[in-house]
PDB file of N, CA and C in Angstrom:
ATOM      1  N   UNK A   1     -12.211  -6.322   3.619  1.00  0.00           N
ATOM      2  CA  UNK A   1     -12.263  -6.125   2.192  1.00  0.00           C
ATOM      3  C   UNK A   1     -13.668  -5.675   1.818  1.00  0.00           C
ATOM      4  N   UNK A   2     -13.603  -4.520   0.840  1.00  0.00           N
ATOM      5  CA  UNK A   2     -14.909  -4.265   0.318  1.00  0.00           C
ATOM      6  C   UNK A   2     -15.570  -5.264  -0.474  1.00  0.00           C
ATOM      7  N   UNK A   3     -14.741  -5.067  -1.667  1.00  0.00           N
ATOM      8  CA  UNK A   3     -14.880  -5.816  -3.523  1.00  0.00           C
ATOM      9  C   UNK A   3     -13.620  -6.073  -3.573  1.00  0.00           C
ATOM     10  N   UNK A   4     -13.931  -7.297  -4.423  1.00  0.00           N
ATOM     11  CA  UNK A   4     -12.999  -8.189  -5.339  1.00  0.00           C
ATOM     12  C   UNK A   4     -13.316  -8.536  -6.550  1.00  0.00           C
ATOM     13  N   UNK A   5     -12.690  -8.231  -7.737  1.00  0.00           N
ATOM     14  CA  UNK A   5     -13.761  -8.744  -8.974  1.00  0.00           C
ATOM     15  C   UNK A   5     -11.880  -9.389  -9.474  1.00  0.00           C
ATOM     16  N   UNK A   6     -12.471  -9.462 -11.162  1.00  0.00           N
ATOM     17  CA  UNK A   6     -10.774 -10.132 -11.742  1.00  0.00           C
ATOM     18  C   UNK A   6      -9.779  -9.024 -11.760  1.00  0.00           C
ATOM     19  N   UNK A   7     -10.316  -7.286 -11.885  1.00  0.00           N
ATOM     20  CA  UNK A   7      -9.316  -6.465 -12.262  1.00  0.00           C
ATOM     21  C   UNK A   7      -9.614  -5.148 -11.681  1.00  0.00           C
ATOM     22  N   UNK A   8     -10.150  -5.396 -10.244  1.00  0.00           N
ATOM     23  CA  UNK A   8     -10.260  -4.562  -9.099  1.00  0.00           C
ATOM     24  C   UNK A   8     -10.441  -5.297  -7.654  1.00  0.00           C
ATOM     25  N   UNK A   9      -9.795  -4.779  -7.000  1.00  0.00           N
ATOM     26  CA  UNK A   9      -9.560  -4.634  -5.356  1.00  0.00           C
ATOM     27  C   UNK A   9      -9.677  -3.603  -4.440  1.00  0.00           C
ATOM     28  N   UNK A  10     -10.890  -3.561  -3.902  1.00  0.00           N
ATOM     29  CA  UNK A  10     -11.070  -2.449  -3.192  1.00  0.00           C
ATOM     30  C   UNK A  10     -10.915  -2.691  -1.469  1.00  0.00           C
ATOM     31  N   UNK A  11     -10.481  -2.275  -0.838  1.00  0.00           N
ATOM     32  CA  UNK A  11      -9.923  -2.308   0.872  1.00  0.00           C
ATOM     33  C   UNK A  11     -10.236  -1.695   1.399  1.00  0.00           C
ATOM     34  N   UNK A  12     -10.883  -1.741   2.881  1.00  0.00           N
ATOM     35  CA  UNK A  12     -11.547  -1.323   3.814  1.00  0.00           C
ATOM     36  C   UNK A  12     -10.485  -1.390   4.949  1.00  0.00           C
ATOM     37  N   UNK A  13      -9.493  -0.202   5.701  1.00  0.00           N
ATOM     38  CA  UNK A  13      -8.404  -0.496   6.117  1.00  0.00           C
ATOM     39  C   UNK A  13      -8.712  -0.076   7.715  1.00  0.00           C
ATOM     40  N   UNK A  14      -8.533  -0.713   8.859  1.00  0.00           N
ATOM     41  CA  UNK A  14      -9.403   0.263  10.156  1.00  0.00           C
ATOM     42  C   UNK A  14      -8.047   0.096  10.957  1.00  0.00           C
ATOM     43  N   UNK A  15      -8.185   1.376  11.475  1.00  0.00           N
ATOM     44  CA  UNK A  15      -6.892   1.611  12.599  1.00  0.00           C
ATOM     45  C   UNK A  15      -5.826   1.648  12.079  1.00  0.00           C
ATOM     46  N   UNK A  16      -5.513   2.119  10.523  1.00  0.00           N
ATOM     47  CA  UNK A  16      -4.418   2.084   9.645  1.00  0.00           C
ATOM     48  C   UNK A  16      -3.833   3.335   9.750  1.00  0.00           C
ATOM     49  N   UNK A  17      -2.073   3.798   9.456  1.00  0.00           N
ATOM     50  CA  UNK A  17      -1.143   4.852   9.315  1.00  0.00           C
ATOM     51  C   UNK A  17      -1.556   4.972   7.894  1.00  0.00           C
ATOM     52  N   UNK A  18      -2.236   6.233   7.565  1.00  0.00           N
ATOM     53  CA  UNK A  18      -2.065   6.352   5.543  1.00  0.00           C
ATOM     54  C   UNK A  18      -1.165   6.528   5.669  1.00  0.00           C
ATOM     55  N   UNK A  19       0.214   7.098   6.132  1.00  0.00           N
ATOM     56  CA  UNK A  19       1.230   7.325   5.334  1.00  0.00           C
ATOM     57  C   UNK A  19       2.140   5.512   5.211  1.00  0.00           C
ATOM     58  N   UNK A  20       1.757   4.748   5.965  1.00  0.00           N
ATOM     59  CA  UNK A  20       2.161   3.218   5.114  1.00  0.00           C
ATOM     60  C   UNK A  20       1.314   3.087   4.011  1.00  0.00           C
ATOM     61  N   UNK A  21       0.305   3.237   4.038  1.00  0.00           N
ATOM     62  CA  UNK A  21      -0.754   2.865   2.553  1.00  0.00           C
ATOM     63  C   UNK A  21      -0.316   4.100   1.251  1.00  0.00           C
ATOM     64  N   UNK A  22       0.232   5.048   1.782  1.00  0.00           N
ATOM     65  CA  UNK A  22       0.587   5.732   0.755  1.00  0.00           C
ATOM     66  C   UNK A  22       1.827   5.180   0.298  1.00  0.00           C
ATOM     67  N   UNK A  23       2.663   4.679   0.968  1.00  0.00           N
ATOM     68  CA  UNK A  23       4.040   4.133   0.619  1.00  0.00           C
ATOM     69  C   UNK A  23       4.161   2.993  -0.473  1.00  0.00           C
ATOM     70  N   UNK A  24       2.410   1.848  -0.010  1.00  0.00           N
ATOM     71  CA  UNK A  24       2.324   0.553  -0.644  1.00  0.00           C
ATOM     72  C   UNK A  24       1.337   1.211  -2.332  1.00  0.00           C
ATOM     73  N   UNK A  25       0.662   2.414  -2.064  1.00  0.00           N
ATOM     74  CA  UNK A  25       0.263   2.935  -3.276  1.00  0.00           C
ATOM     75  C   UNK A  25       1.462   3.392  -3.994  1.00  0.00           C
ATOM     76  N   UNK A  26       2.515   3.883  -3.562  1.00  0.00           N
ATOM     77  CA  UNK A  26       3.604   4.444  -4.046  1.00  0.00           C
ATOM     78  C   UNK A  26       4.251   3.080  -5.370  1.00  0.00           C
ATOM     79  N   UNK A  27       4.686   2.113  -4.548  1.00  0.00           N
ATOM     80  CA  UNK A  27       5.314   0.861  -5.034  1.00  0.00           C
ATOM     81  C   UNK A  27       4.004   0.518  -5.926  1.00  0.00           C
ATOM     82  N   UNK A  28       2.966   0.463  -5.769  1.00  0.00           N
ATOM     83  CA  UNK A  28       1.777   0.118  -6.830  1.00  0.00           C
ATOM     84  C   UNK A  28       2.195   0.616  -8.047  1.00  0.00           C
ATOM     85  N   UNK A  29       2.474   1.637  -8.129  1.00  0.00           N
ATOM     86  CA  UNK A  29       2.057   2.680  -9.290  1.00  0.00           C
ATOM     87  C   UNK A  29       3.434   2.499  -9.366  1.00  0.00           C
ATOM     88  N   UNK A  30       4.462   1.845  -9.261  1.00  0.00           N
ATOM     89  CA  UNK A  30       5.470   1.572 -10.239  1.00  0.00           C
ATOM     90  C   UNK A  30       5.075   0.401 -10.733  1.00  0.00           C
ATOM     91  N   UNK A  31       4.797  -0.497 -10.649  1.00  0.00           N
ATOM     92  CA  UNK A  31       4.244  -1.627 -11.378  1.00  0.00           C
ATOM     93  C   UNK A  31       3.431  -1.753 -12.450  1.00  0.00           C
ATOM     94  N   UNK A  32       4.249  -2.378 -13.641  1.00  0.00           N
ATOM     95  CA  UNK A  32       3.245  -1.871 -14.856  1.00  0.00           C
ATOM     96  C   UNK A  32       2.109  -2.483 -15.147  1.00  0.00           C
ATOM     97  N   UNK A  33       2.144  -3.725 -14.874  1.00  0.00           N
ATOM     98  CA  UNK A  33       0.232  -3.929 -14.649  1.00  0.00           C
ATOM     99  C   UNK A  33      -0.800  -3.168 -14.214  1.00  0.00           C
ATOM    100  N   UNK A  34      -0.482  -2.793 -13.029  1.00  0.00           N
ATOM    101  CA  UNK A  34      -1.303  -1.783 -12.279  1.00  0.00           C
ATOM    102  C   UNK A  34      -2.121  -0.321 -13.099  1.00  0.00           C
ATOM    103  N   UNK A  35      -3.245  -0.625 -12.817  1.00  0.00           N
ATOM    104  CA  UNK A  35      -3.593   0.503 -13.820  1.00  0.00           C
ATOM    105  C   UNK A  35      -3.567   1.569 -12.739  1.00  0.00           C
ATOM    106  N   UNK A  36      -4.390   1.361 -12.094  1.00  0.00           N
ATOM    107  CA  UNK A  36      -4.792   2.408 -10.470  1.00  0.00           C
ATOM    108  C   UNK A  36      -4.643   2.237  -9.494  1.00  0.00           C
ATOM    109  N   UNK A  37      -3.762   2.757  -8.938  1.00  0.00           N
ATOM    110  CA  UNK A  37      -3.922   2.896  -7.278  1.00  0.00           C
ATOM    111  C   UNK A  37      -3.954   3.898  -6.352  1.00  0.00           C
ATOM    112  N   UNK A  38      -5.183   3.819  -5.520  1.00  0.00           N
ATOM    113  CA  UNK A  38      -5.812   5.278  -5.188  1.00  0.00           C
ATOM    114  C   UNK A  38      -5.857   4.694  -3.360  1.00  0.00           C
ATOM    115  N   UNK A  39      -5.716   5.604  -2.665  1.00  0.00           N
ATOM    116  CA  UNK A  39      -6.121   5.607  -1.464  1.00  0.00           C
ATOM    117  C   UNK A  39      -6.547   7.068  -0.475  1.00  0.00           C
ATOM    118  N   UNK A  40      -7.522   6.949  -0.078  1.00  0.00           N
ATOM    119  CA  UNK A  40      -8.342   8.027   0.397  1.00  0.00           C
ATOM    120  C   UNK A  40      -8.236   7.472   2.460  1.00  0.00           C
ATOM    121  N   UNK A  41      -8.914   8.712   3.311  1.00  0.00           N
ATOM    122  CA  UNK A  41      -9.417   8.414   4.574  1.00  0.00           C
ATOM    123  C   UNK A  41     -11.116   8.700   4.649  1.00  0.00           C
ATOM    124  N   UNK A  42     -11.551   7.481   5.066  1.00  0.00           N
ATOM    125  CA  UNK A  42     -12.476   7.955   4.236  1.00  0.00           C
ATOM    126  C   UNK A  42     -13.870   8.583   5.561  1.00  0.00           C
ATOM    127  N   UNK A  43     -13.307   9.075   6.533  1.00  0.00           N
ATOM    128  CA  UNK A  43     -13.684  10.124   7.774  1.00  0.00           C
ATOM    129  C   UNK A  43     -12.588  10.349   8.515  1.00  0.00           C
ATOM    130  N   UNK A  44     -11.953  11.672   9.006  1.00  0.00           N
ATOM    131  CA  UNK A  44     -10.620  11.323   9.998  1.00  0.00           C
ATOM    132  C   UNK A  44     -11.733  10.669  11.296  1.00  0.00           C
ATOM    133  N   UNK A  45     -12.969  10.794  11.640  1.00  0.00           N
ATOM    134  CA  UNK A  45     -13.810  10.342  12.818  1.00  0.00           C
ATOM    135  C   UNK A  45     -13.689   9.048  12.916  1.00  0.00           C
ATOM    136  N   UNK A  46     -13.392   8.177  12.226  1.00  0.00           N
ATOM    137  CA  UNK A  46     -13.384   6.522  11.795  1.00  0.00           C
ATOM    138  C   UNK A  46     -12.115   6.379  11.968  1.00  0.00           C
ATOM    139  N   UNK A  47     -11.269   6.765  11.733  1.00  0.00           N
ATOM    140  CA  UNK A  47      -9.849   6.279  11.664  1.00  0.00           C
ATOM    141  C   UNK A  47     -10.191   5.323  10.385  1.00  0.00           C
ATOM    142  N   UNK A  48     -10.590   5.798   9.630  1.00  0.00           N
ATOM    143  CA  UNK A  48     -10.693   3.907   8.609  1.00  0.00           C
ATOM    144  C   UNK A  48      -9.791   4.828   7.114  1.00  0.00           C
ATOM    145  N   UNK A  49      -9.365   3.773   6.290  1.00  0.00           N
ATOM    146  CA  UNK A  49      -8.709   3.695   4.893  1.00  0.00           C
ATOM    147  C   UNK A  49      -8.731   3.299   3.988  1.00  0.00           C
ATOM    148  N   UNK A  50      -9.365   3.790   3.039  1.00  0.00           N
ATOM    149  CA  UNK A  50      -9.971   2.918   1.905  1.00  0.00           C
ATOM    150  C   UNK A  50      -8.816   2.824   0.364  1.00  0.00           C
ATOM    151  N   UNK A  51      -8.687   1.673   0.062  1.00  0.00           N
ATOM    152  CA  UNK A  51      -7.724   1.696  -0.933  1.00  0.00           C
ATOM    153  C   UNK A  51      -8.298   0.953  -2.047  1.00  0.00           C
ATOM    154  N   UNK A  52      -7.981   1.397  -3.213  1.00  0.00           N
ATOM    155  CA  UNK A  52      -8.557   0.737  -4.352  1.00  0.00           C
ATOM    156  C   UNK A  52      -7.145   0.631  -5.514  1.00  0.00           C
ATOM    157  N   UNK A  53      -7.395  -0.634  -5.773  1.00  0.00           N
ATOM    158  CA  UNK A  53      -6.031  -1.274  -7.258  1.00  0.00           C
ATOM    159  C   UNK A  53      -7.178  -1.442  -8.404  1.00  0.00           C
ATOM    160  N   UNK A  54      -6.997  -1.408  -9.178  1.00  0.00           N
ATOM    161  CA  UNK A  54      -6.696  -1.829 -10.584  1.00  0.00           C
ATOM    162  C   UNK A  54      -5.499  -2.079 -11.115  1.00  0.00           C
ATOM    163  N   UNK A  55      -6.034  -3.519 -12.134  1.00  0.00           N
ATOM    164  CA  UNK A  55      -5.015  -4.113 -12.728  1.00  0.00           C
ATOM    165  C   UNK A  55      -4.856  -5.046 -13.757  1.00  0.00           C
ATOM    166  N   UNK A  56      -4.326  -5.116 -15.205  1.00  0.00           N
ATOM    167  CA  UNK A  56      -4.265  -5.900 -15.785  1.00  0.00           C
ATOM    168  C   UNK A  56      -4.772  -7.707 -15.472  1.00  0.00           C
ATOM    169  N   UNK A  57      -3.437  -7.606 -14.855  1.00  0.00           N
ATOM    170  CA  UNK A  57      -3.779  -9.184 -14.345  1.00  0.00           C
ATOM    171  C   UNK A  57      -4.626  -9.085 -13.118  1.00  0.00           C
ATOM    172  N   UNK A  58      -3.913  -9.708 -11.588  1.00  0.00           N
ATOM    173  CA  UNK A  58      -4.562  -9.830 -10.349  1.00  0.00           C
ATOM    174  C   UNK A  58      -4.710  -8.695  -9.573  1.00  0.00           C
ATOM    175  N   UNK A  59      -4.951  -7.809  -9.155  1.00  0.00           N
ATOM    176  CA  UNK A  59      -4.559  -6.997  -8.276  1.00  0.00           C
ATOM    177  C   UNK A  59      -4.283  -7.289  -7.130  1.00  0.00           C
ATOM    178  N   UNK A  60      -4.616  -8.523  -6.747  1.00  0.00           N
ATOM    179  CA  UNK A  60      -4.267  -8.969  -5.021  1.00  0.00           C
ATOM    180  C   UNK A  60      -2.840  -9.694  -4.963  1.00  0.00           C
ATOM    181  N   UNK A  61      -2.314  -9.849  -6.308  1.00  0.00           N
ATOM    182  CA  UNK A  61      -1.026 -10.436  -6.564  1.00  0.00           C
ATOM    183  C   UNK A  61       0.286  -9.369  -6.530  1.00  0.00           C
ATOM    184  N   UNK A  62      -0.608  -7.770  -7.225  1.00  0.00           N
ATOM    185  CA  UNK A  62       0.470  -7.041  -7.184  1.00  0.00           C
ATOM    186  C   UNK A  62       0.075  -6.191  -5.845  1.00  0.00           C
ATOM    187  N   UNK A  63      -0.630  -6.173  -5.173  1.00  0.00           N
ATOM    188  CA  UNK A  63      -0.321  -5.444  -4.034  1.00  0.00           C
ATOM    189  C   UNK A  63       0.293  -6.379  -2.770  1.00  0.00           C
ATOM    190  N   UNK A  64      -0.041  -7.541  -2.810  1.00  0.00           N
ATOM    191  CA  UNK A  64       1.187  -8.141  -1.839  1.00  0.00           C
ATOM    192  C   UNK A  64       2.478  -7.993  -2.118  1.00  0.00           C
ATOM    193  N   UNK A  65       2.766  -8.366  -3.873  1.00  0.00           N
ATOM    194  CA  UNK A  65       4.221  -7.655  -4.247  1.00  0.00           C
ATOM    195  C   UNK A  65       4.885  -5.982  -3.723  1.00  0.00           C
ATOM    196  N   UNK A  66       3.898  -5.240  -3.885  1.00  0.00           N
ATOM    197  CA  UNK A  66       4.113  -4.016  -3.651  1.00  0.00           C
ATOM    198  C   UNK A  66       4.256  -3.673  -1.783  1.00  0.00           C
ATOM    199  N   UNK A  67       3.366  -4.665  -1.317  1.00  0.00           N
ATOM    200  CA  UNK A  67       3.455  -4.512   0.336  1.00  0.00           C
ATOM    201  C   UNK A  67       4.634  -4.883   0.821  1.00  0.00           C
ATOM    202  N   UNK A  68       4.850  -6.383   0.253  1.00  0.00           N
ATOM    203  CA  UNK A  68       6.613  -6.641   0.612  1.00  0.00           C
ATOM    204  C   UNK A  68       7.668  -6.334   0.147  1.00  0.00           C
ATOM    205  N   UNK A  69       7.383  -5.035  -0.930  1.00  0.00           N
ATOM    206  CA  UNK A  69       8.331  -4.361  -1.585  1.00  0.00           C
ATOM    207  C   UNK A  69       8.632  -2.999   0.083  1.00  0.00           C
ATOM    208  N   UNK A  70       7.087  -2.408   0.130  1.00  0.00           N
ATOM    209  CA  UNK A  70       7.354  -1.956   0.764  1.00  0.00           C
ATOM    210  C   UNK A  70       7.656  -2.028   2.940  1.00  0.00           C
ATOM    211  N   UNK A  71       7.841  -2.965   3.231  1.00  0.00           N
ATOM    212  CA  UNK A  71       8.434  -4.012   4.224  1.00  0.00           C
ATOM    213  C   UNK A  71      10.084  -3.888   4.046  1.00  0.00           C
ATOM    214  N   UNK A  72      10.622  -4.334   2.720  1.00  0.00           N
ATOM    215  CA  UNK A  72      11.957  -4.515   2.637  1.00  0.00           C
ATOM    216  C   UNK A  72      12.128  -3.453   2.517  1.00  0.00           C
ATOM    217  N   UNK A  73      11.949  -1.616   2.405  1.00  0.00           N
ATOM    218  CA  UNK A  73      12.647  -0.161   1.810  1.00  0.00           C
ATOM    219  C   UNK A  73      12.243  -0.082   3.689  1.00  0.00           C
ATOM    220  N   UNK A  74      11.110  -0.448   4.371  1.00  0.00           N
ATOM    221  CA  UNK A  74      11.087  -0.152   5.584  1.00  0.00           C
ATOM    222  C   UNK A  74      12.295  -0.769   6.214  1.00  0.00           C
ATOM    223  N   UNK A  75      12.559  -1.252   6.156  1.00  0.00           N
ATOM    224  CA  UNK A  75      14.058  -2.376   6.764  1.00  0.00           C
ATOM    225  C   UNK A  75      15.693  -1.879   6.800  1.00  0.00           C
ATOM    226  N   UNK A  76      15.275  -1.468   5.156  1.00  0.00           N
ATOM    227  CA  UNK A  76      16.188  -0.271   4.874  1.00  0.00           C
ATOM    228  C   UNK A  76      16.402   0.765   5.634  1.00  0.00           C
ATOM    229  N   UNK A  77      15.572   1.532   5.571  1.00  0.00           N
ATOM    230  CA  UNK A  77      15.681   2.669   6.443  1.00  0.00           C
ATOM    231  C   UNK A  77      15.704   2.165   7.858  1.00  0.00           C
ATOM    232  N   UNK A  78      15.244   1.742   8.278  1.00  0.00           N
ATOM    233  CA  UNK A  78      15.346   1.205   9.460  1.00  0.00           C
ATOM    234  C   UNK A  78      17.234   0.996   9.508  1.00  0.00           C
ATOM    235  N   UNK A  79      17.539   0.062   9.157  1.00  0.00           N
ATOM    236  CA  UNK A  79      18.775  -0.179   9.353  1.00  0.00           C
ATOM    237  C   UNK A  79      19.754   0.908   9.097  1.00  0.00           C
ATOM    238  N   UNK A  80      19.430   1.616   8.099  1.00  0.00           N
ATOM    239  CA  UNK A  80      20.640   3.604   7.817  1.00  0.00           C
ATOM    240  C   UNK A  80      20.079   3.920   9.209  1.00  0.00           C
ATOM    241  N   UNK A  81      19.071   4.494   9.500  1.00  0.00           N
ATOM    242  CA  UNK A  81      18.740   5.660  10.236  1.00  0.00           C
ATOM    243  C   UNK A  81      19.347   5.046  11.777  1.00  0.00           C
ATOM    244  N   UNK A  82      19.416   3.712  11.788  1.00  0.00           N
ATOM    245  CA  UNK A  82      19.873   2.818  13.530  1.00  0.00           C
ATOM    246  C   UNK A  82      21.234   2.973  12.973  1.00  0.00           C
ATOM    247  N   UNK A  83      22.278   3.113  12.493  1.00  0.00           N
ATOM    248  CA  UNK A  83      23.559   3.308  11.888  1.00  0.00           C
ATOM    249  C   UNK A  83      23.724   4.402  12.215  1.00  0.00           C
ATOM    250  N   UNK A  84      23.191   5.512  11.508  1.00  0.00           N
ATOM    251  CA  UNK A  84      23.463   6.589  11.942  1.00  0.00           C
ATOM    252  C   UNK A  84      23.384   7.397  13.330  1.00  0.00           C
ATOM    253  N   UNK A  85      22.027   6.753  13.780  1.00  0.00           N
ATOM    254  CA  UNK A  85      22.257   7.016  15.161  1.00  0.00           C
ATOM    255  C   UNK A  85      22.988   6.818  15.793  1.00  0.00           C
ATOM    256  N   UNK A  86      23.938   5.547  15.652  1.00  0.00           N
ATOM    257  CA  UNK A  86      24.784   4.832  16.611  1.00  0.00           C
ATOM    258  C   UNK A  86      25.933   5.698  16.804  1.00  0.00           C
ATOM    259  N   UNK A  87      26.494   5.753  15.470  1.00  0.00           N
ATOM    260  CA  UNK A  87      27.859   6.751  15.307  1.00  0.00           C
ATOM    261  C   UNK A  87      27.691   8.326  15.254  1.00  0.00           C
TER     262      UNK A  87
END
């Protein structure tokens, strides 16, 4: 973790897939508390991922919401795409 204040969260992400952090920014930014959610790479040389929330209330409250939002749509697909393969 970078920063934490009452109505920002900033993340320092190493050895991370952006396209999962884009998925959990995705589910962010449906959430109406959420003011901002931004995520950058912040060297492809680093492999590292930097993500930043804003938010009304907690931001560390709605991005765990939003992480295990996005966990359960992974599950989902997971389970169509092993279906479809099968048959």
């Amino acid at each position: 973790m970078i920063t934490s204040g009452p109505g920002e969260l900033s993340l320092s992400v190493k050895e991370a897939d952006i396209g999962i952090l884009y998925i959990i920014q995705h589910e962010l930014l449906g959430d109406e508390s959420v003011d901002f959610a931004g995520v950058i790479i912040k060297h492809p040389l680093t492999n590292e991922c930097w993500m930043r929330v804003s938010s009304g209330s907690k931001p560390a409250d709605a991005l765990k919401k939003s992480t295990e939002s996005a966990i359960r749509m992974a599950d989902e697909f997971r389970s169509l795409f092993g279906e479809k393969m099968k048959g």
